[in-house]
N, C-alpha and C. Protein backbone atom coordinates (compact mmCIF):
# COMPACT_ATOMS: atom_id res chain seq x y z
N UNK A 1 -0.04 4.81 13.70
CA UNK A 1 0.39 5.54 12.53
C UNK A 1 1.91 5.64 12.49
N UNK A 2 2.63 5.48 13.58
CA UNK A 2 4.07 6.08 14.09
C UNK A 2 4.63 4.91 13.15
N UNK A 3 3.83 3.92 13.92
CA UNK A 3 4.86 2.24 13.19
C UNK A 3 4.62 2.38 11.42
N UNK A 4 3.52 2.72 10.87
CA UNK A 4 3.84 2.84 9.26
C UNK A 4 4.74 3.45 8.48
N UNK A 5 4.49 4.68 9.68
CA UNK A 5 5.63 5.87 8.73
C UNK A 5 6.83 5.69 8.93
N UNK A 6 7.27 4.63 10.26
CA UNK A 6 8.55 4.82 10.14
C UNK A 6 8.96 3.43 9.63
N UNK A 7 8.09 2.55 9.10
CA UNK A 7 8.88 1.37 9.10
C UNK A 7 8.77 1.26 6.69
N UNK A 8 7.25 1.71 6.86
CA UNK A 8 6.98 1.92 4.95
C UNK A 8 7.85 2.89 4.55
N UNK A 9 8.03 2.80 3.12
CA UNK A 9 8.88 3.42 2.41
C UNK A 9 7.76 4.94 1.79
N UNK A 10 6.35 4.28 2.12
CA UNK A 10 5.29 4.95 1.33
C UNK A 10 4.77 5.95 2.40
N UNK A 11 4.60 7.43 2.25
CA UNK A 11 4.04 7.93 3.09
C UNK A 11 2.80 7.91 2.47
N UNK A 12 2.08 8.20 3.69
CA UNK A 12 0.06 7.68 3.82
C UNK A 12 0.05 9.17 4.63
N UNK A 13 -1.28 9.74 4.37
CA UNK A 13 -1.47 11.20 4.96
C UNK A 13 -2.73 10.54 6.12
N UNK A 14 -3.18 11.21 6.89
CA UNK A 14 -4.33 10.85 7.88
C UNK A 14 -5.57 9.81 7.07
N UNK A 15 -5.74 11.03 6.18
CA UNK A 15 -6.72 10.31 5.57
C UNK A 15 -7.10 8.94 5.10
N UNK A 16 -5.74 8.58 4.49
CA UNK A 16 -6.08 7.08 4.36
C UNK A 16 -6.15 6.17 5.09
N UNK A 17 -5.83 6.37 6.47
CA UNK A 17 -5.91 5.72 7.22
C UNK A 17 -7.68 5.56 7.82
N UNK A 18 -7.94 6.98 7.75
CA UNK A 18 -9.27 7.25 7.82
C UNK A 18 -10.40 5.99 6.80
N UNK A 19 -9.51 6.38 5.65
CA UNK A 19 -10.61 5.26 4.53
C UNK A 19 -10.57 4.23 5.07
N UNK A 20 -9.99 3.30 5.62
CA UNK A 20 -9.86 2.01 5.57
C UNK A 20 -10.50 1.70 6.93
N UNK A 21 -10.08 2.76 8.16
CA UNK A 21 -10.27 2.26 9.72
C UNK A 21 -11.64 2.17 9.58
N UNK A 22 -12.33 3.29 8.80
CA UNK A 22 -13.78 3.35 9.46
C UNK A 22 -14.51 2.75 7.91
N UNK A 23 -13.90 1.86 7.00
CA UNK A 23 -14.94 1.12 6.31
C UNK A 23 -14.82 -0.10 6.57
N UNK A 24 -13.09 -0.39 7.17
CA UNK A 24 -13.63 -1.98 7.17
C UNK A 24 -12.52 -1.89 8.92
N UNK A 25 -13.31 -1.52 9.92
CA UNK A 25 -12.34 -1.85 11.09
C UNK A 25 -11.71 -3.28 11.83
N UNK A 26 -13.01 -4.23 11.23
CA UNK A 26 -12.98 -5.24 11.15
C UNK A 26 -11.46 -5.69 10.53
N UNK A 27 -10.93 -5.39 9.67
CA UNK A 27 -9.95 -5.38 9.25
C UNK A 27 -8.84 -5.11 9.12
N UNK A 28 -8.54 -4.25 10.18
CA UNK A 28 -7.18 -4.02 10.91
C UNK A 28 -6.78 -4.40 12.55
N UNK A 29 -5.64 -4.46 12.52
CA UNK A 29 -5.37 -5.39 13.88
C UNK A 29 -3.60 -5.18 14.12
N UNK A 30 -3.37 -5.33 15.01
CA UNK A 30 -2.41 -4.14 16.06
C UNK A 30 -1.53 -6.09 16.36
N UNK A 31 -0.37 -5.88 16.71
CA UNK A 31 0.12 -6.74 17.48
C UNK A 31 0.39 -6.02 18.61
N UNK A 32 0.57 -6.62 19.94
CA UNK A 32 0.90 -5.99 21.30
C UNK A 32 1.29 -7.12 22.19
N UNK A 33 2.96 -6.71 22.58
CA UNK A 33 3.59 -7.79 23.18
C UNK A 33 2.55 -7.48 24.58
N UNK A 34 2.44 -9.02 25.29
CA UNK A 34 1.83 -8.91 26.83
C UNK A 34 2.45 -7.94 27.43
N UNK A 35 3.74 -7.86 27.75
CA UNK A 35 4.07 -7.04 28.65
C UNK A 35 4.24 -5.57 28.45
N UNK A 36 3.50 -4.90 27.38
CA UNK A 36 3.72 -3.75 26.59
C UNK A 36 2.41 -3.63 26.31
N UNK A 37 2.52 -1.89 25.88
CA UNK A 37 1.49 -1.09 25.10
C UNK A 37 1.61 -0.57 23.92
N UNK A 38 2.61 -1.12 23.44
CA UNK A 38 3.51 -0.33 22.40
C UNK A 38 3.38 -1.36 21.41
N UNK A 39 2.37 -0.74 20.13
CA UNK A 39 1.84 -1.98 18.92
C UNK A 39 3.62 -2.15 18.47
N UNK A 40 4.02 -3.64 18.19
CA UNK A 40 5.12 -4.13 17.39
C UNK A 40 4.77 -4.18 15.97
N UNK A 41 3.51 -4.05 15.71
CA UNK A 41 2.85 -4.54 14.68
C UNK A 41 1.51 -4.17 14.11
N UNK A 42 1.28 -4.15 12.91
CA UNK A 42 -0.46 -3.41 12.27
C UNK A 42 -0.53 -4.05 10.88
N UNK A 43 -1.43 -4.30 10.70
CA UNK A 43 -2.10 -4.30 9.19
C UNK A 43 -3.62 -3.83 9.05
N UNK A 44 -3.84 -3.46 7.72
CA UNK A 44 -4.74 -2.67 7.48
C UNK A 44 -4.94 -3.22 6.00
N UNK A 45 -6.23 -3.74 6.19
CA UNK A 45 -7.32 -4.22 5.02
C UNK A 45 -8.82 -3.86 4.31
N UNK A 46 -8.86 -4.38 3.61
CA UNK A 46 -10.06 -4.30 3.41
C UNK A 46 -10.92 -4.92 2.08
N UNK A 47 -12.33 -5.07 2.35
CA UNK A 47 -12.85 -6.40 1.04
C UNK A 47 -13.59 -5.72 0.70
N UNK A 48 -14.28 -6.17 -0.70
CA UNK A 48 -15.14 -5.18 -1.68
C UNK A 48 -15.26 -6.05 -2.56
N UNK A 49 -16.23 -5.89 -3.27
CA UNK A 49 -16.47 -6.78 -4.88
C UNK A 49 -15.70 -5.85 -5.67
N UNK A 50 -14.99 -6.74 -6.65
CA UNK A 50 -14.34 -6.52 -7.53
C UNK A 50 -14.58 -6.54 -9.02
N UNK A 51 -15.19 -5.30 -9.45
CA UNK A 51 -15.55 -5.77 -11.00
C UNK A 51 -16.89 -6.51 -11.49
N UNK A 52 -17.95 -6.71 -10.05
CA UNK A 52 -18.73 -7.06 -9.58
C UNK A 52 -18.93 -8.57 -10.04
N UNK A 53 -17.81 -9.22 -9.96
CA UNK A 53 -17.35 -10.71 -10.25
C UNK A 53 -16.50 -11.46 -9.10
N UNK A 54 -15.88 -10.63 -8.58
CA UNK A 54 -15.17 -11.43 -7.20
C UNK A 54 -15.42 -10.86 -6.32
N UNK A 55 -15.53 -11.47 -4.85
CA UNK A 55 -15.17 -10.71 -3.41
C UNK A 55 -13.44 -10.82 -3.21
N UNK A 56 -13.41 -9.19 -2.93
CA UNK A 56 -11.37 -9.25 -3.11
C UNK A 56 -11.54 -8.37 -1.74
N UNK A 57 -10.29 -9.41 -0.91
CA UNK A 57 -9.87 -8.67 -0.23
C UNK A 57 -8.39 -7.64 -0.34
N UNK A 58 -7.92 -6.82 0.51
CA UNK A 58 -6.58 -6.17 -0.21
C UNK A 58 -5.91 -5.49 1.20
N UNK A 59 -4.75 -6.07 1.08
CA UNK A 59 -3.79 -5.63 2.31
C UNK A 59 -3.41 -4.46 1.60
N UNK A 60 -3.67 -3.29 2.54
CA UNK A 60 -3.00 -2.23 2.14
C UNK A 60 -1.75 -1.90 2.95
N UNK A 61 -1.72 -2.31 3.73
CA UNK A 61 -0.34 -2.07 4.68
C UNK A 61 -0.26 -3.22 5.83
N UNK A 62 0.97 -3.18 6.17
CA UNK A 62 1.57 -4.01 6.58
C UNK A 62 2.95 -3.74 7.07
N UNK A 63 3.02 -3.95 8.67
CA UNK A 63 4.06 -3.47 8.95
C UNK A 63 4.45 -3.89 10.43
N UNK A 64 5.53 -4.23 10.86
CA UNK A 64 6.31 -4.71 11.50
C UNK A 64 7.51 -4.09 11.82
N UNK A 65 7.89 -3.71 13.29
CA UNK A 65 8.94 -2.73 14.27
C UNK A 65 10.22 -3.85 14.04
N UNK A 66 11.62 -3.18 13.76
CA UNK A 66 11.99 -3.47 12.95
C UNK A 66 12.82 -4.87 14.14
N UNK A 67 12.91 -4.53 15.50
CA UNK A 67 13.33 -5.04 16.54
C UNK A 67 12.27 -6.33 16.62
N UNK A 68 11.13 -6.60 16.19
CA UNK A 68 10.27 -8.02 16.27
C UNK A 68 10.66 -8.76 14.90
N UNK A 69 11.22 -8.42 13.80
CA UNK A 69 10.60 -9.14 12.69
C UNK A 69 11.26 -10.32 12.82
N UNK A 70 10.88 -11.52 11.65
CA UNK A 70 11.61 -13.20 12.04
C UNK A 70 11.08 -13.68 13.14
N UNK A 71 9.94 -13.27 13.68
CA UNK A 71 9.26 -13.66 15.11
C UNK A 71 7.60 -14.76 14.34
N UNK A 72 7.26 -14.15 13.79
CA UNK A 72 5.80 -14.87 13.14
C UNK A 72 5.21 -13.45 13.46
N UNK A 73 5.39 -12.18 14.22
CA UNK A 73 4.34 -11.39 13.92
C UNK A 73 3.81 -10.77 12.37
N UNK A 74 4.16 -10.76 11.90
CA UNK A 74 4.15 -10.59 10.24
C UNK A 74 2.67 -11.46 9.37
N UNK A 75 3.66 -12.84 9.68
CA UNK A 75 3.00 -14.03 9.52
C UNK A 75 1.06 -14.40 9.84
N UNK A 76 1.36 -13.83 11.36
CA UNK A 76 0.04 -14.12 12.04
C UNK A 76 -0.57 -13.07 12.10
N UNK A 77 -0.46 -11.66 11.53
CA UNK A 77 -0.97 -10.94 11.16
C UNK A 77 -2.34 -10.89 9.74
N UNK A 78 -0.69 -11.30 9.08
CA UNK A 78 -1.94 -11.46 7.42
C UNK A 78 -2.53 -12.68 7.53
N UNK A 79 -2.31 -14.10 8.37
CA UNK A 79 -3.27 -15.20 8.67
C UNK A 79 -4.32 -14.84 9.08
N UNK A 80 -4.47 -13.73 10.75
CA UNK A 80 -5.66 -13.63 10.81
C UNK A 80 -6.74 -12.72 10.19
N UNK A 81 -5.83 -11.77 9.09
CA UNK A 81 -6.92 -10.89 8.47
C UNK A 81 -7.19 -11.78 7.36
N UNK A 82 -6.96 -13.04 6.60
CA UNK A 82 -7.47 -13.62 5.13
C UNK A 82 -8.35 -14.25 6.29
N UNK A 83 -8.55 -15.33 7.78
CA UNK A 83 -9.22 -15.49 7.96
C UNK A 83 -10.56 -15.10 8.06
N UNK A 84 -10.45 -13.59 8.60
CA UNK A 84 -11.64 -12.93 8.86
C UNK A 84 -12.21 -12.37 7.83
N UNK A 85 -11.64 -12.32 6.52
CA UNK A 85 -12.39 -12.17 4.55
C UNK A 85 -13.06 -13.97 4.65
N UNK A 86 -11.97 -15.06 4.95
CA UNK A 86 -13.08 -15.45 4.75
C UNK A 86 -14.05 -16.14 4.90
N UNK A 87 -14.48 -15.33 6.26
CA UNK A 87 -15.40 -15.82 6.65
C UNK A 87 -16.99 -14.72 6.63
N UNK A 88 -16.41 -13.95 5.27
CA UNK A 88 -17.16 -12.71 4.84
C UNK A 88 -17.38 -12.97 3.30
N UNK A 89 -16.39 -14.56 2.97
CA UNK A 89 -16.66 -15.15 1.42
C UNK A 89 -16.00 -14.52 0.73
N UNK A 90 -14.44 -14.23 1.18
CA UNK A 90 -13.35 -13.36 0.06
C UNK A 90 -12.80 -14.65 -0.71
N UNK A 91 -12.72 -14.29 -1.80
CA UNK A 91 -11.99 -15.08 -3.22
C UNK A 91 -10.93 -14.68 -3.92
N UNK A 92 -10.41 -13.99 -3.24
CA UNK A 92 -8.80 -13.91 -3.66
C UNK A 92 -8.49 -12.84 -2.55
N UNK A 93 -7.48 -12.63 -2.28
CA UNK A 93 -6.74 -11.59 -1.32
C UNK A 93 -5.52 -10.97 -2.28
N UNK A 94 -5.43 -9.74 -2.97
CA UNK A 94 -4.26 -8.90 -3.13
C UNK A 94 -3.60 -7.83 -2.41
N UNK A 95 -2.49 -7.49 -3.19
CA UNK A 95 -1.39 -6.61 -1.98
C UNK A 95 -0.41 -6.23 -3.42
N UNK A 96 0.48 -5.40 -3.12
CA UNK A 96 1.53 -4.76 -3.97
C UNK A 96 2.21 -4.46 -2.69
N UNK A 97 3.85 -4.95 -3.03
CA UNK A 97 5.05 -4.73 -2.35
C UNK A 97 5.87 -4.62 -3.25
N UNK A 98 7.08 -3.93 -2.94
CA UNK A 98 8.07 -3.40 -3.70
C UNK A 98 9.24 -4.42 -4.43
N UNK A 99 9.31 -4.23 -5.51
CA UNK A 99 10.15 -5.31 -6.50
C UNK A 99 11.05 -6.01 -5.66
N UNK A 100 11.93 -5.29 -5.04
CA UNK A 100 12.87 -5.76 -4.07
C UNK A 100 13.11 -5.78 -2.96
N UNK A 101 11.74 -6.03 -2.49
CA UNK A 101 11.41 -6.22 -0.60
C UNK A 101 11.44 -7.63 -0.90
N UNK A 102 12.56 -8.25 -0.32
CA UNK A 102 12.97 -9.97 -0.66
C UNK A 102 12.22 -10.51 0.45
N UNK A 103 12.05 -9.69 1.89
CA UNK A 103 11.82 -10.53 3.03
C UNK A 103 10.69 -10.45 2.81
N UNK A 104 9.16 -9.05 2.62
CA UNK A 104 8.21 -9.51 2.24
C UNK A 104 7.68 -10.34 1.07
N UNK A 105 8.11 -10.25 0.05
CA UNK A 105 7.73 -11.23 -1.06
C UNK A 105 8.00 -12.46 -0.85
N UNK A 106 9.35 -13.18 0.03
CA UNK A 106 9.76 -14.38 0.67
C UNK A 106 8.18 -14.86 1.75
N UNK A 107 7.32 -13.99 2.41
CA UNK A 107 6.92 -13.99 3.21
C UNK A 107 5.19 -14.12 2.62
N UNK A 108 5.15 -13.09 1.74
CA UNK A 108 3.92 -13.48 0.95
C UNK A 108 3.74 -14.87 0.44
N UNK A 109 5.07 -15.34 -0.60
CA UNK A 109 5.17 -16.14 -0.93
C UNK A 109 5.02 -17.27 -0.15
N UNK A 110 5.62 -17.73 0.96
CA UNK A 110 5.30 -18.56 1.91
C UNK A 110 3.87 -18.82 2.35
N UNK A 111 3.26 -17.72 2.20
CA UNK A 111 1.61 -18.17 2.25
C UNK A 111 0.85 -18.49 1.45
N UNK A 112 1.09 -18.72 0.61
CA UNK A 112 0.78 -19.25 -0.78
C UNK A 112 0.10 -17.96 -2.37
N UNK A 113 1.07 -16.66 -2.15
CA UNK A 113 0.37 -15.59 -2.94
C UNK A 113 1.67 -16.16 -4.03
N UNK A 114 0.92 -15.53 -4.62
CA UNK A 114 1.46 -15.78 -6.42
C UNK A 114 2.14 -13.84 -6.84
N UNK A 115 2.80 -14.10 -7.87
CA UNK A 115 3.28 -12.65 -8.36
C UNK A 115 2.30 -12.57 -9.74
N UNK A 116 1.55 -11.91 -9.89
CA UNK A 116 0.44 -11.45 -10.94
C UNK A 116 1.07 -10.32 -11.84
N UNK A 117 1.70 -9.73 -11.65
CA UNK A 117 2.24 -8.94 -12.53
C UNK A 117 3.32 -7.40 -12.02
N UNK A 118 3.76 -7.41 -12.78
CA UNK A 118 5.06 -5.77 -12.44
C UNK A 118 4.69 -4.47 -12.69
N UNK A 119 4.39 -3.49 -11.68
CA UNK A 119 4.11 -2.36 -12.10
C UNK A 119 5.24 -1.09 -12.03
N UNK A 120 5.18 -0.84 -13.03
CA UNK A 120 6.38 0.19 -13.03
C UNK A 120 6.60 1.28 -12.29
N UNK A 121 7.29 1.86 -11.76
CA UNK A 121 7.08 3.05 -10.99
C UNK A 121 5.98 3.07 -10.46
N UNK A 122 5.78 2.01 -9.46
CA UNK A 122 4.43 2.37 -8.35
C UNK A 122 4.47 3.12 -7.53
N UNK A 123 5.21 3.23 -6.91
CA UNK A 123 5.76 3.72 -5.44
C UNK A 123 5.65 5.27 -5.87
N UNK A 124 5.91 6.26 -4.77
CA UNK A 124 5.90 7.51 -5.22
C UNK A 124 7.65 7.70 -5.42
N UNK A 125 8.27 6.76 -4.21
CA UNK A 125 10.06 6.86 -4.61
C UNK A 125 10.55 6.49 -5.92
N UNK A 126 9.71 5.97 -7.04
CA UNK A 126 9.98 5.56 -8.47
C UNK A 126 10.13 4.12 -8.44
N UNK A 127 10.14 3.36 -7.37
CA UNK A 127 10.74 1.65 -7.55
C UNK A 127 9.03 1.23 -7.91
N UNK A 128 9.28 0.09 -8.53
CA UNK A 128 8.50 -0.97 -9.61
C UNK A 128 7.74 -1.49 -8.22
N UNK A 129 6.67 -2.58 -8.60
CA UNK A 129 6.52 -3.34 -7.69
C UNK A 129 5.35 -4.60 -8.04
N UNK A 130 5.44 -5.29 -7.10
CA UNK A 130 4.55 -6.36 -7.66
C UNK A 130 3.70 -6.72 -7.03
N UNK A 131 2.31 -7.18 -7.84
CA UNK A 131 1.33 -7.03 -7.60
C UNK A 131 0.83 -9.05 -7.29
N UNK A 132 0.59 -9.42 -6.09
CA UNK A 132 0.50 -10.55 -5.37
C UNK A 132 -0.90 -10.98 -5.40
N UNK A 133 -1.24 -12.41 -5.86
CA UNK A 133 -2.45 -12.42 -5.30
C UNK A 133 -2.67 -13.87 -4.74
N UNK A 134 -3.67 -14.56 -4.02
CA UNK A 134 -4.02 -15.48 -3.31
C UNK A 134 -5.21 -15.96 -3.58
N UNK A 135 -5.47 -16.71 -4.27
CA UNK A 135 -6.47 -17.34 -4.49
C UNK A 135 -7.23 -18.13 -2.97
N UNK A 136 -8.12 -17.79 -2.93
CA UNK A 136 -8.92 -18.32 -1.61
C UNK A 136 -10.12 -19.34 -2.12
N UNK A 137 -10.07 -20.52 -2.51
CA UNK A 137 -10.88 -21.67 -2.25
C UNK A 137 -11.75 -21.30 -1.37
N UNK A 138 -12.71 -21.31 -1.45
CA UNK A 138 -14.10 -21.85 -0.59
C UNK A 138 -14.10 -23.15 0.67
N UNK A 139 -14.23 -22.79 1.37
CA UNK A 139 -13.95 -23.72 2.40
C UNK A 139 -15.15 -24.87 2.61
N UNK A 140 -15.05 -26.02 2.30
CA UNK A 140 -16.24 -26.73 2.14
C UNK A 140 -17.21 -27.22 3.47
N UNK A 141 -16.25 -26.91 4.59
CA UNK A 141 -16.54 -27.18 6.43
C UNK A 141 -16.98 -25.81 6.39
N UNK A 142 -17.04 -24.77 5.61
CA UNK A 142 -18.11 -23.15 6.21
C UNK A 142 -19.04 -23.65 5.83
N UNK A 143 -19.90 -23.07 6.55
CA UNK A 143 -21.28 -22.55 5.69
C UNK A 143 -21.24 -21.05 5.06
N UNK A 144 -21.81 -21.38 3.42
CA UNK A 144 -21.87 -19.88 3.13
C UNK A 144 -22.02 -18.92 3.96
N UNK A 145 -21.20 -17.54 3.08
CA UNK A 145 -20.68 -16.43 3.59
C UNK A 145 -22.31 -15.69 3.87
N UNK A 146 -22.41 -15.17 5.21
CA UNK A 146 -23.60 -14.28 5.06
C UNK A 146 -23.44 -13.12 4.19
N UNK A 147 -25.20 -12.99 3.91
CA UNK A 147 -24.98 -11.76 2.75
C UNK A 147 -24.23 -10.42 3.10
N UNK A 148 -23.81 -9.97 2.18
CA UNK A 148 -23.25 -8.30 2.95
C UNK A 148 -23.93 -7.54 2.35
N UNK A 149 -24.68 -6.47 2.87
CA UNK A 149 -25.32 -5.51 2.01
C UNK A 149 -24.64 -4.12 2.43
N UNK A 150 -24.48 -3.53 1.08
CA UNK A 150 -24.20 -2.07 1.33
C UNK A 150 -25.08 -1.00 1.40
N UNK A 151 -24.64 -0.15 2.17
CA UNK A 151 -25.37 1.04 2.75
C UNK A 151 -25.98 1.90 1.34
N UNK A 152 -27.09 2.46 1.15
CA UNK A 152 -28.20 3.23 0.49
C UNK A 152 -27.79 4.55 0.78
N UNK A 153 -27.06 5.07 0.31
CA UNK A 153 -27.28 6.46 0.44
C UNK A 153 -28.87 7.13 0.15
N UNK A 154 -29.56 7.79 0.48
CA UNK A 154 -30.50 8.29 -0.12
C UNK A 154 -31.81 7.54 0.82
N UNK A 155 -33.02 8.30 0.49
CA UNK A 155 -34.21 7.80 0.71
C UNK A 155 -35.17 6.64 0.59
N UNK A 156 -33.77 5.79 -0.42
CA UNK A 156 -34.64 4.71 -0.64
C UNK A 156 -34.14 3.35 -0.11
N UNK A 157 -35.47 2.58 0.21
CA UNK A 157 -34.52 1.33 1.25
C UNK A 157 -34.44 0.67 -0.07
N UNK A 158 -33.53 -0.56 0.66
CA UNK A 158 -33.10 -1.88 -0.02
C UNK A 158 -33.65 -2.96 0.37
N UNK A 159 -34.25 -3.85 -0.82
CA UNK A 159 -34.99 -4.90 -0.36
C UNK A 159 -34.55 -6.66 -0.69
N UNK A 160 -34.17 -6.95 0.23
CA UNK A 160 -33.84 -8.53 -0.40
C UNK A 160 -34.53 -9.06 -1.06
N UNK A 161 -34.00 -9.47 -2.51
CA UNK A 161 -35.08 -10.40 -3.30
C UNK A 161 -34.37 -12.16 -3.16
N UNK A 162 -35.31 -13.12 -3.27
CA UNK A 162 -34.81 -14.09 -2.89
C UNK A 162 -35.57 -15.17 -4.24
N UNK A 163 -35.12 -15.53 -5.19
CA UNK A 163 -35.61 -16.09 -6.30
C UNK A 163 -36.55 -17.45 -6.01
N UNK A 164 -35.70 -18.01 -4.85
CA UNK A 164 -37.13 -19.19 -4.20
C UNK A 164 -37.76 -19.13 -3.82
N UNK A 165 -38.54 -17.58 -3.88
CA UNK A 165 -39.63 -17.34 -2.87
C UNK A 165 -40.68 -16.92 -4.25
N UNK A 166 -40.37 -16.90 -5.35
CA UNK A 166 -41.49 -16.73 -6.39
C UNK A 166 -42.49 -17.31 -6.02
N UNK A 167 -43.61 -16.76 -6.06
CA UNK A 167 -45.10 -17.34 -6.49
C UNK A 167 -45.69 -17.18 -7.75
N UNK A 168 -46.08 -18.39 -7.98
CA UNK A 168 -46.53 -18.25 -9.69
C UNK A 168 -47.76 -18.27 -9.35
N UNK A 169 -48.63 -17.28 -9.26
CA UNK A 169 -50.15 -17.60 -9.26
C UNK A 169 -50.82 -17.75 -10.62
């Protein structure tokens, strides 16, 4: 938590950290030099259907001690979290960074995210920012994404229906 708050411009209260660790833990990941205990590095994600038309994944943070950056930890951070969407069948990956964070948008950009559009006063400090996204191709060497099913609140189960299994009697 130490490395967000002091390195983002955005303060995050417990809680959100809460949302994200315990829905998608899978999706966050720490850098840690060998000879240290002390994370240089974190990002924090997470995937969801979108609009119930895409699987989107979405970097919500991202962050790097200010003594590592220009190293690839940055880099091999958000590589291995789009890997692990998609191999969960994510179809685009978004993020919002600040209009004039040159080194992250230089850095997004380098991975092949696009600028989708400008939002005005995003930030709670009043600066604009832009909204990135990554189109993720289907990898034709996977095999489809296993299904993901979400949790049932309530008493009633969930049942896989599978359309090739009709019987026409």
């Amino acid at each position: 938590m130490a490395l967000v708050q002091t390195e983002l411009s955005e303060p995050y209260v417990i809680y959100t950290y809460r949302y994200f660790l315990h829905q998608w833990p899978q999706l966050a990941f720490l850098a840690i030099p060998a000879d240290s205990s002390v994370p240089i590095g974190v990002i924090v994600c997470k995937q969801s259907m979108h609009k119930h038309i895409s699987n989107r994944g979405y970097i919500a943070m991202l962050s790097v001690n200010k003594n590592w950056r220009k190293r690839g930890v940055a880099s091999t951070l958000v590589r291995r979290s789009i890997d692990v969407m998609k191999r969960d069948g994510v179809t685009e990956v978004v993020l919002e960074t600040e209009f004039d964070n040159i080194p992250a948008l230089s850095l997004y950009e380098s991975l092949g995210f696009i600028r989708e559009k400008r939002l005005y006063r995003f930030y709670l400090n009043g600066k604009d920012a832009f909204r990135l996204v990554l189109a993720v191709p289907p990898d034709p060497d996977q095999p489809s994404p296993r299904p993901r099913y979400l949790p049932i609140r309530g008493p009633l189960p969930a049942y896989r229906i599978d359309d090739e299994d009709d019987d026409d009697d």
